[in-house]
C-alpha atoms as a PDB file:
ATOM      1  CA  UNK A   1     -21.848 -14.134   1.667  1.00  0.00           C
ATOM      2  CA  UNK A   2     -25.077 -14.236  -0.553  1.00  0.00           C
ATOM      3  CA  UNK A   3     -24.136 -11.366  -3.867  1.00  0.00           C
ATOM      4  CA  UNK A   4     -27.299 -12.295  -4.947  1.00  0.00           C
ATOM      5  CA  UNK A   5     -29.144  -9.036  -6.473  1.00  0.00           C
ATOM      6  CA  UNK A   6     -31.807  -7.935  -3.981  1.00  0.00           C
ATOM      7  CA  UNK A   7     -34.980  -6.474  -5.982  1.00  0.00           C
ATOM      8  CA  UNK A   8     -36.913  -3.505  -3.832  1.00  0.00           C
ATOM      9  CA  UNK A   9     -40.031  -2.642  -5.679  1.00  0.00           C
ATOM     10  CA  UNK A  10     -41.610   1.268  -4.964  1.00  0.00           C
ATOM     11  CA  UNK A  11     -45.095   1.118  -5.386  1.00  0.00           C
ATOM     12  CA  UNK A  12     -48.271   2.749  -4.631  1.00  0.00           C
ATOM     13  CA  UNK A  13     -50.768   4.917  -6.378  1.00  0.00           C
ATOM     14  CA  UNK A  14     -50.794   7.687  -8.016  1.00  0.00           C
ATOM     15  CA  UNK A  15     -49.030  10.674  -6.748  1.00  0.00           C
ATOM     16  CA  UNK A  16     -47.310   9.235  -3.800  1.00  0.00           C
ATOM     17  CA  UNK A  17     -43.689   9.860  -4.431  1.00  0.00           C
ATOM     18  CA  UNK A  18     -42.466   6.551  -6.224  1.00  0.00           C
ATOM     19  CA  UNK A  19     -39.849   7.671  -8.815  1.00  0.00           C
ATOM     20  CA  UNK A  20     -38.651  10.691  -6.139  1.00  0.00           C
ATOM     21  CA  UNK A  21     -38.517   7.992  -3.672  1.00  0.00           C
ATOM     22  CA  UNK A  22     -36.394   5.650  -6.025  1.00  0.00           C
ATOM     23  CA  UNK A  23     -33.631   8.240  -7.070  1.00  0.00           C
ATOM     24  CA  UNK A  24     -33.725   8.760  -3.200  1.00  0.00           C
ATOM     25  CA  UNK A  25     -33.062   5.509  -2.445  1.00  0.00           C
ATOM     26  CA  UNK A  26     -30.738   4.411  -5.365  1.00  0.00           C
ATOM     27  CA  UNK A  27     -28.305   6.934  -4.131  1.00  0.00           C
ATOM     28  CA  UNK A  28     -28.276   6.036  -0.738  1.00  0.00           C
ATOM     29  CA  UNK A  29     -27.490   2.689  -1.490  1.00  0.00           C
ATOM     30  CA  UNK A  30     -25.324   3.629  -4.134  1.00  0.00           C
ATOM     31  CA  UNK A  31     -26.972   1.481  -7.003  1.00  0.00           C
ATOM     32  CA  UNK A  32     -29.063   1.652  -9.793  1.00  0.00           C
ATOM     33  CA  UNK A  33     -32.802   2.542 -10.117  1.00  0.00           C
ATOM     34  CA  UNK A  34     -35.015   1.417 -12.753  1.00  0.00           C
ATOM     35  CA  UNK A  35     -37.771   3.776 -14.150  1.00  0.00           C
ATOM     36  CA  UNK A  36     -41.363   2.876 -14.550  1.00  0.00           C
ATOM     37  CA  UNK A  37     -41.012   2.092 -18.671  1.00  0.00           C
ATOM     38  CA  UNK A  38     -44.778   3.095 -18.648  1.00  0.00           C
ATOM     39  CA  UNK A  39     -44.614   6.924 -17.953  1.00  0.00           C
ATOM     40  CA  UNK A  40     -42.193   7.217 -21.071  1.00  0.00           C
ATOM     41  CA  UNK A  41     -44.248   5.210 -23.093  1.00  0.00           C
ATOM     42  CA  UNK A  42     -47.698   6.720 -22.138  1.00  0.00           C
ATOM     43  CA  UNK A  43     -45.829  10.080 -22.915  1.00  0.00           C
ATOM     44  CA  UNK A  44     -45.332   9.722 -26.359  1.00  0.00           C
ATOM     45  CA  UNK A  45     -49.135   8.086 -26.990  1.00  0.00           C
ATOM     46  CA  UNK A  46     -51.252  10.382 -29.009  1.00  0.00           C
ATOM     47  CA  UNK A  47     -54.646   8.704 -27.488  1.00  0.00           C
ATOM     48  CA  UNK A  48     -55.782   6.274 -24.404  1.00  0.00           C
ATOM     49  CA  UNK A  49     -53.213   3.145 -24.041  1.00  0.00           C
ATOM     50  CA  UNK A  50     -54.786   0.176 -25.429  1.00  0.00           C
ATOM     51  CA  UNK A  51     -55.048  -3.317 -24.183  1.00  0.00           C
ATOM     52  CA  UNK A  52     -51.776  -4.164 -26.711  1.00  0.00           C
ATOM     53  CA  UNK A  53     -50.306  -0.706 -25.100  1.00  0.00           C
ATOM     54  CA  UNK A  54     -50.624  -2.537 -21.675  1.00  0.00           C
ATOM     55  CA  UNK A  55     -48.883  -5.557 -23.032  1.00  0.00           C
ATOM     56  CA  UNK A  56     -45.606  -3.536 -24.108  1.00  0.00           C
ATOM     57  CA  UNK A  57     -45.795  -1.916 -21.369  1.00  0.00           C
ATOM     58  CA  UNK A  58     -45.602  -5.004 -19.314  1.00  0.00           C
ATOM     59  CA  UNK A  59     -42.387  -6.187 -21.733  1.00  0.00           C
ATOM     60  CA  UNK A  60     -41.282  -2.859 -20.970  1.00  0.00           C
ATOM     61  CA  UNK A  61     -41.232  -2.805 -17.809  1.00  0.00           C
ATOM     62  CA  UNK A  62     -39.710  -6.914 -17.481  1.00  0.00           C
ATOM     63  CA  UNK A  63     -37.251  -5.200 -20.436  1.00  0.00           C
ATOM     64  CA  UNK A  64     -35.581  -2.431 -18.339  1.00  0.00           C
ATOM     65  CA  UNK A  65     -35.228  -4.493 -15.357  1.00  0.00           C
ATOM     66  CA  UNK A  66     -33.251  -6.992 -16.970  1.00  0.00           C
ATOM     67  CA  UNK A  67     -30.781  -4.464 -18.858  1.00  0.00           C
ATOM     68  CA  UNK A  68     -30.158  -2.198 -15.202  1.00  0.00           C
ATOM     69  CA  UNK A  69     -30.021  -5.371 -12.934  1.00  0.00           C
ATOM     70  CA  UNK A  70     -26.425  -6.114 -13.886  1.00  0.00           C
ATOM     71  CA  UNK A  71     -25.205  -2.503 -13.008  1.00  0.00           C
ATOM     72  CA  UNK A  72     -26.723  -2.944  -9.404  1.00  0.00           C
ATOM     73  CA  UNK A  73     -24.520  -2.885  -5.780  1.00  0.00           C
ATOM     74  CA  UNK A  74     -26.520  -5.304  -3.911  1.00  0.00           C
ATOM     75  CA  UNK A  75     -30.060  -3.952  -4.588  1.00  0.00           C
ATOM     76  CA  UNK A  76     -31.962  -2.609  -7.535  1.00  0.00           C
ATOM     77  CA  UNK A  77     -34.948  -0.359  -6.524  1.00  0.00           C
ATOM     78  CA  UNK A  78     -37.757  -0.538  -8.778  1.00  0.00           C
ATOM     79  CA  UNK A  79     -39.873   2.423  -9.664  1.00  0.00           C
ATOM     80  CA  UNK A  80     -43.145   0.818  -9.838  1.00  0.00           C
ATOM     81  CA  UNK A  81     -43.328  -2.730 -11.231  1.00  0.00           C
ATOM     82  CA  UNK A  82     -45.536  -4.694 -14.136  1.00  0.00           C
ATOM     83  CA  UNK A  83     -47.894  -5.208 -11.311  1.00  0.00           C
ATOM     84  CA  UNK A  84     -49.221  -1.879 -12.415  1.00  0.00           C
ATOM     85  CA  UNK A  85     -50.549  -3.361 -15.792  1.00  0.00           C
ATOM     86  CA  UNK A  86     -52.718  -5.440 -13.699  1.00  0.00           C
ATOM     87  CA  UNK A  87     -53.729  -2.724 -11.791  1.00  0.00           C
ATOM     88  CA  UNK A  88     -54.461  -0.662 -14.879  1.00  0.00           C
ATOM     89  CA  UNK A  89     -56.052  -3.406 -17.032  1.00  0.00           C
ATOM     90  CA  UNK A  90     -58.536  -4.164 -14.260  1.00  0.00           C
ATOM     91  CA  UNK A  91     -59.604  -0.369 -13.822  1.00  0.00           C
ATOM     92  CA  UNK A  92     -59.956   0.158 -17.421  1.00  0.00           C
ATOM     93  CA  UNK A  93     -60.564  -3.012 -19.237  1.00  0.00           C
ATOM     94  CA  UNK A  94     -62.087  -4.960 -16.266  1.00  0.00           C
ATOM     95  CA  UNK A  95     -59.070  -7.810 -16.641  1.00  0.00           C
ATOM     96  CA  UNK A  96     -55.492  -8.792 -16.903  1.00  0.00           C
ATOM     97  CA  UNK A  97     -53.685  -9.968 -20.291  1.00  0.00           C
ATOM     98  CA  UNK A  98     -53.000 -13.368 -19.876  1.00  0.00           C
ATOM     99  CA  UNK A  99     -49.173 -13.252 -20.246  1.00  0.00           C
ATOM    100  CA  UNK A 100     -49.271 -10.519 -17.030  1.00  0.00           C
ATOM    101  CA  UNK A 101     -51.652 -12.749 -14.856  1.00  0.00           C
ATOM    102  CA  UNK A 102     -48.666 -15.672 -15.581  1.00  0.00           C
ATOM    103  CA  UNK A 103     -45.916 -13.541 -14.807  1.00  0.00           C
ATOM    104  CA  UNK A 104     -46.769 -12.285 -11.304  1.00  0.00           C
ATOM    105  CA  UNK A 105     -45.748 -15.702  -9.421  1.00  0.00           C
ATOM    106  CA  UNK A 106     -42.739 -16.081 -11.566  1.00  0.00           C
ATOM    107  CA  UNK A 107     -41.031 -12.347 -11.058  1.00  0.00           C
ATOM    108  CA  UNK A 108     -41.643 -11.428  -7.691  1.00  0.00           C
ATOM    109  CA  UNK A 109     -39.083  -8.830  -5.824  1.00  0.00           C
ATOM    110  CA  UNK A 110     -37.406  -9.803  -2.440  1.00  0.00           C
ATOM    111  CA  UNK A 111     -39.158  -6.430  -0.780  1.00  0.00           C
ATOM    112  CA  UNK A 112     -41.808  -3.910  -1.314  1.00  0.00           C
ATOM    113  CA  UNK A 113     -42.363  -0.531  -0.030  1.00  0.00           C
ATOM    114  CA  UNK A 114     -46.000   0.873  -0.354  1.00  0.00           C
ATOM    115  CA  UNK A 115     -46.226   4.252  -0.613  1.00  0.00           C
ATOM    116  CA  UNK A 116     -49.043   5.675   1.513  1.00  0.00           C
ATOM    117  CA  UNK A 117     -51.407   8.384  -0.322  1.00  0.00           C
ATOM    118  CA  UNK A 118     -50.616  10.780   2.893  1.00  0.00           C
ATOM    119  CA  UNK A 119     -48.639  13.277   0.221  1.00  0.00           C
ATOM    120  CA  UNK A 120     -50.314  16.003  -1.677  1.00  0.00           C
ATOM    121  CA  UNK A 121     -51.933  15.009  -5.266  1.00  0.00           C
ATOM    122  CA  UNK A 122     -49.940  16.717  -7.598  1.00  0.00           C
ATOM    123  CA  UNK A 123     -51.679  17.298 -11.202  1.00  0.00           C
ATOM    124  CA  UNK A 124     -49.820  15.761 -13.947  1.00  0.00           C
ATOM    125  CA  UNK A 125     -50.688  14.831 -17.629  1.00  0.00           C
ATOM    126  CA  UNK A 126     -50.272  10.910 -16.578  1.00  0.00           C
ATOM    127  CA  UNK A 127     -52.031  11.011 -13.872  1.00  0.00           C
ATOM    128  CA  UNK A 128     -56.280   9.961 -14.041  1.00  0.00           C
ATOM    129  CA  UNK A 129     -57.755   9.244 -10.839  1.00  0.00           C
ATOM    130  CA  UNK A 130     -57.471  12.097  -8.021  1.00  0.00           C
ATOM    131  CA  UNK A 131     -60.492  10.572  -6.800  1.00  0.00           C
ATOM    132  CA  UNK A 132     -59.679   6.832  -6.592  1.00  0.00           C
ATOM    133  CA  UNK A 133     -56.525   7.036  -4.133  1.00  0.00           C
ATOM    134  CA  UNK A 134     -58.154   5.496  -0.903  1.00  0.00           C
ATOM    135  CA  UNK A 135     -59.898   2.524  -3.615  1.00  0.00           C
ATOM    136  CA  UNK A 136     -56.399   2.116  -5.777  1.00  0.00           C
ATOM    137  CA  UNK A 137     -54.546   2.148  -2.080  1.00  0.00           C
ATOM    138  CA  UNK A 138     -56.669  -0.902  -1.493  1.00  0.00           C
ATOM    139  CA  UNK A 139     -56.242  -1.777  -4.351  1.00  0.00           C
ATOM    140  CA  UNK A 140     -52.055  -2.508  -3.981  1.00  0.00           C
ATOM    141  CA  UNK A 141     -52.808  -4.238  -0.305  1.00  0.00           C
ATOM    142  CA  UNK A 142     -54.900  -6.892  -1.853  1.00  0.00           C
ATOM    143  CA  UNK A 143     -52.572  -7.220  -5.042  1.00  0.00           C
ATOM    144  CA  UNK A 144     -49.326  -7.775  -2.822  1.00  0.00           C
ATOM    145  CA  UNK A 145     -51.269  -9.624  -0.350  1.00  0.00           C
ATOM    146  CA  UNK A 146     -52.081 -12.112  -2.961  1.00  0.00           C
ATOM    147  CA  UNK A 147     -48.641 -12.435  -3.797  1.00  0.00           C
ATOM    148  CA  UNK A 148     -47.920 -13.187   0.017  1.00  0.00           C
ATOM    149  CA  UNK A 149     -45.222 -10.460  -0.970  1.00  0.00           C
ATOM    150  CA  UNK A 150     -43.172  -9.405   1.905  1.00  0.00           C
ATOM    151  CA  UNK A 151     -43.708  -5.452   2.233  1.00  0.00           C
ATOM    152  CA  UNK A 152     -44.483  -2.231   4.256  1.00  0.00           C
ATOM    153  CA  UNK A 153     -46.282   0.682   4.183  1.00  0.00           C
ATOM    154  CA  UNK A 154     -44.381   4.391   4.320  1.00  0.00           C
ATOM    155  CA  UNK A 155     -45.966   7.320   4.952  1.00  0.00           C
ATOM    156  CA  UNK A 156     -45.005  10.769   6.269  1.00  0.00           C
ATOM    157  CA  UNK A 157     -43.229  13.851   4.475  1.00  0.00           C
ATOM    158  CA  UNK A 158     -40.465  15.354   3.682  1.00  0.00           C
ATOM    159  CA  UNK A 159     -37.475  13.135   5.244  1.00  0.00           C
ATOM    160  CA  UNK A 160     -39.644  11.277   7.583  1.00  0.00           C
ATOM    161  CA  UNK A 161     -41.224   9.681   4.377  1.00  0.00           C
ATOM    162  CA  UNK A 162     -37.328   9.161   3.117  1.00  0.00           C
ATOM    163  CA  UNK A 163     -36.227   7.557   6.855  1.00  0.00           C
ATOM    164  CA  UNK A 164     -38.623   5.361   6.800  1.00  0.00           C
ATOM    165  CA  UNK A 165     -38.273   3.919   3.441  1.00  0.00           C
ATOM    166  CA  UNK A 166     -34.219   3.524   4.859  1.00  0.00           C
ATOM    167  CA  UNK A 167     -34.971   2.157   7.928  1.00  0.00           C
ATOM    168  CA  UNK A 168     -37.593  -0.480   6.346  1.00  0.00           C
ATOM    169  CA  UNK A 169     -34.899  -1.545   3.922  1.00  0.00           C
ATOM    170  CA  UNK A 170     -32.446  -1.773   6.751  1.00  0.00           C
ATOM    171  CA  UNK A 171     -34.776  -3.398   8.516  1.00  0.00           C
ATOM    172  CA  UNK A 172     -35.176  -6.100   5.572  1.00  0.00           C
ATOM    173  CA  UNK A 173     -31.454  -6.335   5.175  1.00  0.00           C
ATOM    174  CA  UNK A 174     -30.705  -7.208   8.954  1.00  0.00           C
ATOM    175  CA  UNK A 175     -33.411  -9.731   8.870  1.00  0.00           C
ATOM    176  CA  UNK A 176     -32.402 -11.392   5.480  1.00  0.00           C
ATOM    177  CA  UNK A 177     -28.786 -12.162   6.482  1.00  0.00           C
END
């Protein structure tokens, strides 16, 4: 029997459902969830993040995964992963910090679900581009593709969106044994 830790990353765009989605899923599986480290720390900034802001957030993000993925059963659902820094740093600053573009081979997760932009935009102080789902949609195809990452994408609402996250992950399970 493998006990290894299965990592399932939640990630998407804006406004798709990603940390409802992980609290969803973390109970059903009865583990842990980690949070995306960069909505707390974008909370407490009193201007734009910075390039160094996307940096910590990167360590962040790498630093809250480490301390949860002892208290998981089996899997740890990620809300979000650094992968976002990338995808942030290339919208705003048109490229990657160097220590994120050397990370992404070296911390992959064993499954991703893509959340589809099919759910309502819902206005939020974090949240910047209403207007850039279908492009930032793209966007996380190409960035998993290039990571020949294993994932699919969920759409639907309500608990259609929540069965089909389960049954993907069950899916992944029965084929991973």
């Amino acid at each position: 029997m493998n006990d290894r830790i299965l990592k399932i990353a939640i990630v998407g765009p804006e406004s798709t459902g990603k940390s409802t989605m992980s609290a969803y899923l973390a109970e059903h599986y009865h583990t842990v969830w980690v949070p995306e480290y960069a909505r707390e720390y974008c909370d407490a900034l009193t201007a734009p993040p910075t390039w160094q802001d996307e940096i910590n957030m990167f360590h962040g993000q790498i630093a809250i995964e480490n301390e949860l993925l002892p208290q998981a059963n089996r899997l740890l659902i990620c809300d979000t992963t650094f992968i976002t820094v990338k995808i942030w740093s290339d919208q705003m600053f048109g490229q990657s910090p160097q220590e994120v573009l050397d990370e992404l081979s070296h911390h992959q997760y064993d499954f991703y679900l893509l959340l589809n932009i099919d759910l309502p935009w819902e206005d939020d102080p974090l949240r910047d581009f209403p207007h850039l789902r279908e492009h930032f949609m793209e966007v996380w195809h190409r960035e998993l593709q290039a990571l020949n990452a294993n994932y699919v994408v969920i759409s639907g609402l309500g608990a259609d969106r929540y069965e089909s996250a389960v049954n993907a992950i069950d899916n992944f399970l029965n084929s991973s044994r």
